[in-house]
C-alpha atoms as a PDB file:
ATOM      1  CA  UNK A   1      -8.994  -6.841 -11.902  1.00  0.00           C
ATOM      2  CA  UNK A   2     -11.032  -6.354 -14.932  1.00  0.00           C
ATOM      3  CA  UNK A   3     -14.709  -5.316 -14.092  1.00  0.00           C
ATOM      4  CA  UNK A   4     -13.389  -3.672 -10.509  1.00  0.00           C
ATOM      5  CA  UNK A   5     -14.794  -0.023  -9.984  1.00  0.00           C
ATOM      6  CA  UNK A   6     -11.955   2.109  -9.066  1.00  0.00           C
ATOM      7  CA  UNK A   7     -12.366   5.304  -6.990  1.00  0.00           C
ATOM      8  CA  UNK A   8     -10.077   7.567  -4.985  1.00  0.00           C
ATOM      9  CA  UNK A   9     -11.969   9.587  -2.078  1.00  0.00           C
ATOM     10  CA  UNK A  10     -10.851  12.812  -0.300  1.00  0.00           C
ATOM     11  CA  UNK A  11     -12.762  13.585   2.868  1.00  0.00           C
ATOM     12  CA  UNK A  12     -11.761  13.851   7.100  1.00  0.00           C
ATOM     13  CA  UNK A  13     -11.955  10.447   8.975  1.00  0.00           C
ATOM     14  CA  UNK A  14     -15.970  10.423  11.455  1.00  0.00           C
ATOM     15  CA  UNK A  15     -14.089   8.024  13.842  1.00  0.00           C
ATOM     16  CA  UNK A  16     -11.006   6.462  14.784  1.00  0.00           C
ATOM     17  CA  UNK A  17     -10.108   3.683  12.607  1.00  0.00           C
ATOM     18  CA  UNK A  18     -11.696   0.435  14.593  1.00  0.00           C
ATOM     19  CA  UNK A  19      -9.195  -2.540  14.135  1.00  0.00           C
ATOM     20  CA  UNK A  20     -10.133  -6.307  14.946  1.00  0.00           C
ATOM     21  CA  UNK A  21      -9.508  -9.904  14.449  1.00  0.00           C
ATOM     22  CA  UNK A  22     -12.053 -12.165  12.900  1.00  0.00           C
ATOM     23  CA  UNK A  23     -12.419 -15.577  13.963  1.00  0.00           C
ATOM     24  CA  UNK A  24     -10.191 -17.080  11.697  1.00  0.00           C
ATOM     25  CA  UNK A  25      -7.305 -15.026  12.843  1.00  0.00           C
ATOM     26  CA  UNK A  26      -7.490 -12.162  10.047  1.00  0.00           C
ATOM     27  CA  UNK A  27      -6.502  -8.459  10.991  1.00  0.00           C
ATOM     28  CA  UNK A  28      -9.125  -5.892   9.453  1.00  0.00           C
ATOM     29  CA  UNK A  29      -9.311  -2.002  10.306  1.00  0.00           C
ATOM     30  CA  UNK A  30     -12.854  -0.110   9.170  1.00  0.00           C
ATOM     31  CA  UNK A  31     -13.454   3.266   8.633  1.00  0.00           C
ATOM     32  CA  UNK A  32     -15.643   5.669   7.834  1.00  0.00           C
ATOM     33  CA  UNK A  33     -14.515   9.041   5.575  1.00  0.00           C
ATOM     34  CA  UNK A  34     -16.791  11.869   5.055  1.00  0.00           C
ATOM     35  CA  UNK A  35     -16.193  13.647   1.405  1.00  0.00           C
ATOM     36  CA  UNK A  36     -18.209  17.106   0.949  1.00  0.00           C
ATOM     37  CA  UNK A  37     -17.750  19.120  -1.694  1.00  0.00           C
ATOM     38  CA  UNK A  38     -17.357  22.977  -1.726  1.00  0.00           C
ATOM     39  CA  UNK A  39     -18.840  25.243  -4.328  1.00  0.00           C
ATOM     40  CA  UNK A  40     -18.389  29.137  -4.798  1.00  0.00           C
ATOM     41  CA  UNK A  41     -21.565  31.091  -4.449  1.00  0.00           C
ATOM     42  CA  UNK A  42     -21.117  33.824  -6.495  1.00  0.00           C
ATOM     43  CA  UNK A  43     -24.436  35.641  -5.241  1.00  0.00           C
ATOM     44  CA  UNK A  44     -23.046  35.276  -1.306  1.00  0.00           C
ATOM     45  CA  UNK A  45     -19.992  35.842  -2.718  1.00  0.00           C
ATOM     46  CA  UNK A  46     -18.591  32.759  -0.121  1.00  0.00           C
ATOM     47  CA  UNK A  47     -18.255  29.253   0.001  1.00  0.00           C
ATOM     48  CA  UNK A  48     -20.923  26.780   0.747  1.00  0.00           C
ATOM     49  CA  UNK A  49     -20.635  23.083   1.907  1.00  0.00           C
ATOM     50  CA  UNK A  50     -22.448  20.405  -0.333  1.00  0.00           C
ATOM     51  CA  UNK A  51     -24.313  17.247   0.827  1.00  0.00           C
ATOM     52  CA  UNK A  52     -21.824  14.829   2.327  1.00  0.00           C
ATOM     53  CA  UNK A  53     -20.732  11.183   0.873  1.00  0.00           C
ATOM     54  CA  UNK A  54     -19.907   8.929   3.908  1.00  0.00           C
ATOM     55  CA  UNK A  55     -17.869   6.394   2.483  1.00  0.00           C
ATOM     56  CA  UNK A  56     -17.236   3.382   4.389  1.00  0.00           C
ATOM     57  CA  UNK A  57     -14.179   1.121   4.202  1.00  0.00           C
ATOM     58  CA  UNK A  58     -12.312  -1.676   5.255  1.00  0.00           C
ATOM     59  CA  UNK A  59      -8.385  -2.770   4.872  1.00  0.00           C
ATOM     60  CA  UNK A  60      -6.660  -6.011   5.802  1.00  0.00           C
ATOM     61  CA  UNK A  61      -3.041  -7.348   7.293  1.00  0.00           C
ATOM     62  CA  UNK A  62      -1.602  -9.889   5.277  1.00  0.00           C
ATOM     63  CA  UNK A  63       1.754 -11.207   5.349  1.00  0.00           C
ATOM     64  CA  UNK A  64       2.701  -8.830   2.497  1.00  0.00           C
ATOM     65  CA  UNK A  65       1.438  -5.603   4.193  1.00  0.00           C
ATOM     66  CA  UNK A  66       0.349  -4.932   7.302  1.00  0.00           C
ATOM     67  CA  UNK A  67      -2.169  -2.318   5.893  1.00  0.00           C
ATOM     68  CA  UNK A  68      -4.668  -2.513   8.790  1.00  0.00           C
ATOM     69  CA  UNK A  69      -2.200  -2.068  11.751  1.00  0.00           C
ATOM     70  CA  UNK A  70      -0.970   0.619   9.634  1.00  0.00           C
ATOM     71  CA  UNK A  71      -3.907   2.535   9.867  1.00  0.00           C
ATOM     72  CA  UNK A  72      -4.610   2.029  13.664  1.00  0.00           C
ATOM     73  CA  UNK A  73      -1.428   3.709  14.200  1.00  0.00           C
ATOM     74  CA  UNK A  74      -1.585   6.313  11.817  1.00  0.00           C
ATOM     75  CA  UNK A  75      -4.895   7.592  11.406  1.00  0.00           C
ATOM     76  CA  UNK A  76      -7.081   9.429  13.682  1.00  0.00           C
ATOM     77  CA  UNK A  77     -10.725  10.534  13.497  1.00  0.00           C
ATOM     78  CA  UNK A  78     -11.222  14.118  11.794  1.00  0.00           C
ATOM     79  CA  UNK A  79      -7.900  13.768  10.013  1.00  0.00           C
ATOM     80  CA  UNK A  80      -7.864  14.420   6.357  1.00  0.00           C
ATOM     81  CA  UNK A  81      -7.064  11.853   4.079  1.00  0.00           C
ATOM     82  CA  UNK A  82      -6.669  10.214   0.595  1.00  0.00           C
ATOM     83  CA  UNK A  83      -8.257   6.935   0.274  1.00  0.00           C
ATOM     84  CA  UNK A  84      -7.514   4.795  -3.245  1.00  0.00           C
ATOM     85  CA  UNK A  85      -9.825   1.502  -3.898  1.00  0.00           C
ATOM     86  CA  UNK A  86     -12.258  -0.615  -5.181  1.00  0.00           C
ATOM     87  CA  UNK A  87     -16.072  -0.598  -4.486  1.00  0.00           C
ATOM     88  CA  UNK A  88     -17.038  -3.650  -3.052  1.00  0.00           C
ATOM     89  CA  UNK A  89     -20.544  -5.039  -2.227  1.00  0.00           C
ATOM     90  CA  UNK A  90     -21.084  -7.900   0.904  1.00  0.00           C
ATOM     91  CA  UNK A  91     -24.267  -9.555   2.271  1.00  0.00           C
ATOM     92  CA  UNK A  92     -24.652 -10.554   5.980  1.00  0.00           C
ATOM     93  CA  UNK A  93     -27.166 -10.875   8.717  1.00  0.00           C
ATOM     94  CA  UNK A  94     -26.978  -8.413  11.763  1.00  0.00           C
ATOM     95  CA  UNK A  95     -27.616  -9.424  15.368  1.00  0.00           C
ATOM     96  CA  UNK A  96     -30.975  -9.782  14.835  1.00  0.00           C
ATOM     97  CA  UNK A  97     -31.227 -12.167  11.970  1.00  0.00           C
ATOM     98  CA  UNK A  98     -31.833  -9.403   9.429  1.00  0.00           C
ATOM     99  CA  UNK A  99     -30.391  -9.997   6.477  1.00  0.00           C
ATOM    100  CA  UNK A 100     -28.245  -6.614   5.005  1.00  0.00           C
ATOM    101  CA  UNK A 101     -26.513  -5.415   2.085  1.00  0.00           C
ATOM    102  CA  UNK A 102     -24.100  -3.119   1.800  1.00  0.00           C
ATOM    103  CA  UNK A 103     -21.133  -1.046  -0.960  1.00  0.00           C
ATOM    104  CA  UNK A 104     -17.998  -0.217   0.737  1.00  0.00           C
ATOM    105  CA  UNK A 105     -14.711   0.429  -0.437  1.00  0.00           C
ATOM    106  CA  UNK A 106     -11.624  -1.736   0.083  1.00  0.00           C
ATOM    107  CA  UNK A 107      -8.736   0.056   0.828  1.00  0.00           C
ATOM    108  CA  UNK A 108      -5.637  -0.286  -1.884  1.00  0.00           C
ATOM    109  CA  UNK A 109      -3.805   3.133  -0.819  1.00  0.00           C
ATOM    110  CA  UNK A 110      -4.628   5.576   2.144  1.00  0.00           C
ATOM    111  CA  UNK A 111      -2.759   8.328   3.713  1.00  0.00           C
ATOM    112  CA  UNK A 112      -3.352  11.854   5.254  1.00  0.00           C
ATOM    113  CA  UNK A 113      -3.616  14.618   2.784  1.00  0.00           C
ATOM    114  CA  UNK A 114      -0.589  17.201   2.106  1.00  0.00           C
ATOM    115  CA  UNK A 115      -2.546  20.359   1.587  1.00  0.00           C
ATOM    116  CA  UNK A 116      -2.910  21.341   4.935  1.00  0.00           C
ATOM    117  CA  UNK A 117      -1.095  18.876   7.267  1.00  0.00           C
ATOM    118  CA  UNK A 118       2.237  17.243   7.524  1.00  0.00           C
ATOM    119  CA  UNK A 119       3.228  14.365   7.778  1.00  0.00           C
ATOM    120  CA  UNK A 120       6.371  11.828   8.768  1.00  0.00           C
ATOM    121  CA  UNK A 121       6.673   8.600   7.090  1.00  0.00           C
ATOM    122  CA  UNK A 122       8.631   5.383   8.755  1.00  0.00           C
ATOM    123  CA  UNK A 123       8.741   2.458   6.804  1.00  0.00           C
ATOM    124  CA  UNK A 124       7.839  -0.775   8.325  1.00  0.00           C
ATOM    125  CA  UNK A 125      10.680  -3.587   8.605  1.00  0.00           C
ATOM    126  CA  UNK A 126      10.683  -5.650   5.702  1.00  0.00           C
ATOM    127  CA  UNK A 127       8.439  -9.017   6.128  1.00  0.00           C
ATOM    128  CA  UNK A 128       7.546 -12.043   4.024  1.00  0.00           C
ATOM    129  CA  UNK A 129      11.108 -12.785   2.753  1.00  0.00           C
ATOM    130  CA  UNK A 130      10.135 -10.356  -0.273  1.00  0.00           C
ATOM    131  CA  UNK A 131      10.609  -6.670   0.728  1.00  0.00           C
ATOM    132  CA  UNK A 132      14.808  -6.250   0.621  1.00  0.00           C
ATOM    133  CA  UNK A 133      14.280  -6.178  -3.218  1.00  0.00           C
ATOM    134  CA  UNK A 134      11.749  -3.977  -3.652  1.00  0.00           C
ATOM    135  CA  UNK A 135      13.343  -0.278  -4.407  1.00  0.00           C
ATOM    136  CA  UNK A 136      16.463   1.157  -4.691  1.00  0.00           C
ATOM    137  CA  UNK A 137      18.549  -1.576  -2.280  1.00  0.00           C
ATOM    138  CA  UNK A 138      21.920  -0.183  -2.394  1.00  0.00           C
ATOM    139  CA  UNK A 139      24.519  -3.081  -1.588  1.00  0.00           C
ATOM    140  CA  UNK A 140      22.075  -5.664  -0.911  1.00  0.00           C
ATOM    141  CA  UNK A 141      19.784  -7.520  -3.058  1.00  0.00           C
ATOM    142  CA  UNK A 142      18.688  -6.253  -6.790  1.00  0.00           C
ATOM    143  CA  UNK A 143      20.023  -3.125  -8.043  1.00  0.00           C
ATOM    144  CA  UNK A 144      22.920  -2.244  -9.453  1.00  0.00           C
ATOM    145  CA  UNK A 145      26.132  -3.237  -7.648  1.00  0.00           C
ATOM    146  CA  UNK A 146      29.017  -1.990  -9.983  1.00  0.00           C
ATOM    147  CA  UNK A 147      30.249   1.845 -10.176  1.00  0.00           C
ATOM    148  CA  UNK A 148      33.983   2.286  -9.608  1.00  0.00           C
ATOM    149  CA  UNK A 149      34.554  -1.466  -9.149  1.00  0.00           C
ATOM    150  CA  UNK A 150      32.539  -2.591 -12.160  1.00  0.00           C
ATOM    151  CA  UNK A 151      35.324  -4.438 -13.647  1.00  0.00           C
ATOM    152  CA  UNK A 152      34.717  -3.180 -17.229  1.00  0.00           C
ATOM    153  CA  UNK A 153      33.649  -0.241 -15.963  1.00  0.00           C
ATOM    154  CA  UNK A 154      35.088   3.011 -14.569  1.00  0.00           C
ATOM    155  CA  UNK A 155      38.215   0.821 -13.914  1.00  0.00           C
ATOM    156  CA  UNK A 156      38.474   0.154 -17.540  1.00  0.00           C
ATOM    157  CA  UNK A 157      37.620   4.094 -18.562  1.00  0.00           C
ATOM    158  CA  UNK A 158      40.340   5.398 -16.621  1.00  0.00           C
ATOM    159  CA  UNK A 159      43.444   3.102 -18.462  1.00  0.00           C
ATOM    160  CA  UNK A 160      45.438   5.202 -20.727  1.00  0.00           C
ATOM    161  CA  UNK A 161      44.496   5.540 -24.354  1.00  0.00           C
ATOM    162  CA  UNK A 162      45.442   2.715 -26.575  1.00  0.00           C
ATOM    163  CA  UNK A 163      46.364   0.064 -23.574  1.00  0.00           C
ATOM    164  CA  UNK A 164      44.013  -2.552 -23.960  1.00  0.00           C
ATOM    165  CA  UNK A 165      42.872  -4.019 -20.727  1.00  0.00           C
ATOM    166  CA  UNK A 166      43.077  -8.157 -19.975  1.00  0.00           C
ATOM    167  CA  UNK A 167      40.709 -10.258 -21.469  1.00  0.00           C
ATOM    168  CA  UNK A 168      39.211 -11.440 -17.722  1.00  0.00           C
ATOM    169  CA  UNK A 169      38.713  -7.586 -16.571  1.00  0.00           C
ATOM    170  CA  UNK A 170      36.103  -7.788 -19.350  1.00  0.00           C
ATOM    171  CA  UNK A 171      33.738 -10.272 -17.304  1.00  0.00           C
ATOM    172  CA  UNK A 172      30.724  -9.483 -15.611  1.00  0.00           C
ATOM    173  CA  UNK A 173      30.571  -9.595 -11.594  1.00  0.00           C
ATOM    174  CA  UNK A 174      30.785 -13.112  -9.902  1.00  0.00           C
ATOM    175  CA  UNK A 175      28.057 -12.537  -7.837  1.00  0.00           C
ATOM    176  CA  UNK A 176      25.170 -11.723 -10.454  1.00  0.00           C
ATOM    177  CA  UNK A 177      22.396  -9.979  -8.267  1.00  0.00           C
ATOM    178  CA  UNK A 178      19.489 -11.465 -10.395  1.00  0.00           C
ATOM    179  CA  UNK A 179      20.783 -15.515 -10.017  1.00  0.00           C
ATOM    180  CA  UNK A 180      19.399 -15.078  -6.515  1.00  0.00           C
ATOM    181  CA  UNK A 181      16.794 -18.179  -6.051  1.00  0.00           C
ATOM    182  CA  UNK A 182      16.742 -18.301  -2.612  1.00  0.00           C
ATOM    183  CA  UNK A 183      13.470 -16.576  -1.478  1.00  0.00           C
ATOM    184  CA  UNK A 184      12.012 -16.019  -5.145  1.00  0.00           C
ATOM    185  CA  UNK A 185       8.344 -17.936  -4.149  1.00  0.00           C
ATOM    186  CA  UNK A 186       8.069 -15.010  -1.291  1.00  0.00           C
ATOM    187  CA  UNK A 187       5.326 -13.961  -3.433  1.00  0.00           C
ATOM    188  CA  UNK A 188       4.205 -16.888  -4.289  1.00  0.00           C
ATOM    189  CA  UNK A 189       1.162 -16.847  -1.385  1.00  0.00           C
ATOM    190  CA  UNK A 190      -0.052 -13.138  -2.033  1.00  0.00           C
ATOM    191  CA  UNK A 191      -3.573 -12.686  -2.907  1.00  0.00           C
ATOM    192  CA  UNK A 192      -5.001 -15.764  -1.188  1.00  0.00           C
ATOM    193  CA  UNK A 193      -8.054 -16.168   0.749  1.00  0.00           C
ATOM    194  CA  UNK A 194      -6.296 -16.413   4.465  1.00  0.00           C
ATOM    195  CA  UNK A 195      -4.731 -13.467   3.922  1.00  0.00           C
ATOM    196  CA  UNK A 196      -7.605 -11.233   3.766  1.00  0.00           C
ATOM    197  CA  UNK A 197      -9.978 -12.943   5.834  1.00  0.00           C
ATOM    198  CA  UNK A 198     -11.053 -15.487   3.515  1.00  0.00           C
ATOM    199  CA  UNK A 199     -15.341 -15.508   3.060  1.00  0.00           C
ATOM    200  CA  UNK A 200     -15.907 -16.309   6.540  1.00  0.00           C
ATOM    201  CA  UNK A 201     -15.293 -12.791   6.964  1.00  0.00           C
ATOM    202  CA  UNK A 202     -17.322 -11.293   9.960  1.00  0.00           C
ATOM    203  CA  UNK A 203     -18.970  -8.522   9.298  1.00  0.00           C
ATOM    204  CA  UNK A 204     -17.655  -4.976   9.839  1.00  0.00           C
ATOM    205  CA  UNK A 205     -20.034  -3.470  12.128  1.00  0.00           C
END
């Protein structure tokens, strides 16, 4: 949105990822990620560690992506990672009735860092009525369905110079791949309040 304050922040994970359910049934996952910058010390002639940024942040479920379970099963404390989002600022009271403030960043993109770790990827099962389209879907839904049996196509190509095919092999597919309107208000619900929590959010810690 305009007026959001992007950042991305590399750093190692202080904790395991802590995942729980607010009261009215939202999934969130809060973590912390440490970020400290090397410099070359060309007197020493080695490297030296900088002060540390301990960035804290937060990610929800929602029936579009299931972000925070992601994490919990991905992420472990002192694991290095790249964390993509926007900076965020909440007021609540604490468990004594003190009122607090605080920035945090809310989690768009995270993942472990390739430069010196691996890493195996398996995609979640497609949810919301939504995901089969998203991508390169092969046979199924979007995408293109034609090659070889195109009629028009390569079918048409290969007939002998001068032959000219029948007037029907010139039509498009039957089944036109974007007429679906079946499940085309999947998306309709993303982005409202009871998917992320909603402002009765508790707060994270």
């Amino acid at each position: 949105m305009a007026g959001d304050t992007y950042i991305t922040v590399v750093g190692n994970l202080t904790a395991d990822p802590e995942v729980r359910t607010t009261s009215n049934g939202g999934t969130v996952a809060n973590l912390t990620i440490a970020s400290t910058p090397r410099q070359f010390n060309r007197n020493s002639g080695q490297w030296e560690d900088g002060d540390s940024l301990f960035m804290r942040c937060s990610a929800w479920d929602s029936t579009y992506s299931p972000m925070a379970s992601n994490i919990q099963a991905s992420l472990t404390k002192g694991m290095r990672v790249i964390a993509q989002g926007r900076l965020v600022q909440r007021s609540y009271q604490d468990r004594e009735g003190n009122n607090r403030t605080v920035v945090e960043l809310r989690l768009d993109e995270i993942g472990p860092a390739l430069t010196r770790n691996t890493a195996q990827v398996t995609r979640n099962a497609n949810t919301g009525g939504g995901g089969s389209r998203g991508g390169f879907a092969g046979s199924n839904n979007g995408g293109y369905q034609g090659g070889a049996s195109y009629q028009g196509g390569a079918s048409a190509a290969s007939a002998p110079m001068g032959r000219q095919q029948p007037a029907q092999s010139q039509q498009a597919p039957v089944q036109d791949p974007w007429s679906s309107t079946g499940s085309g208000d999947s998306f309709g619900s993303f982005g409202s309040t009871g998917e992320f929590g909603g402002s009765g959010d508790e707060p994270e810690f």
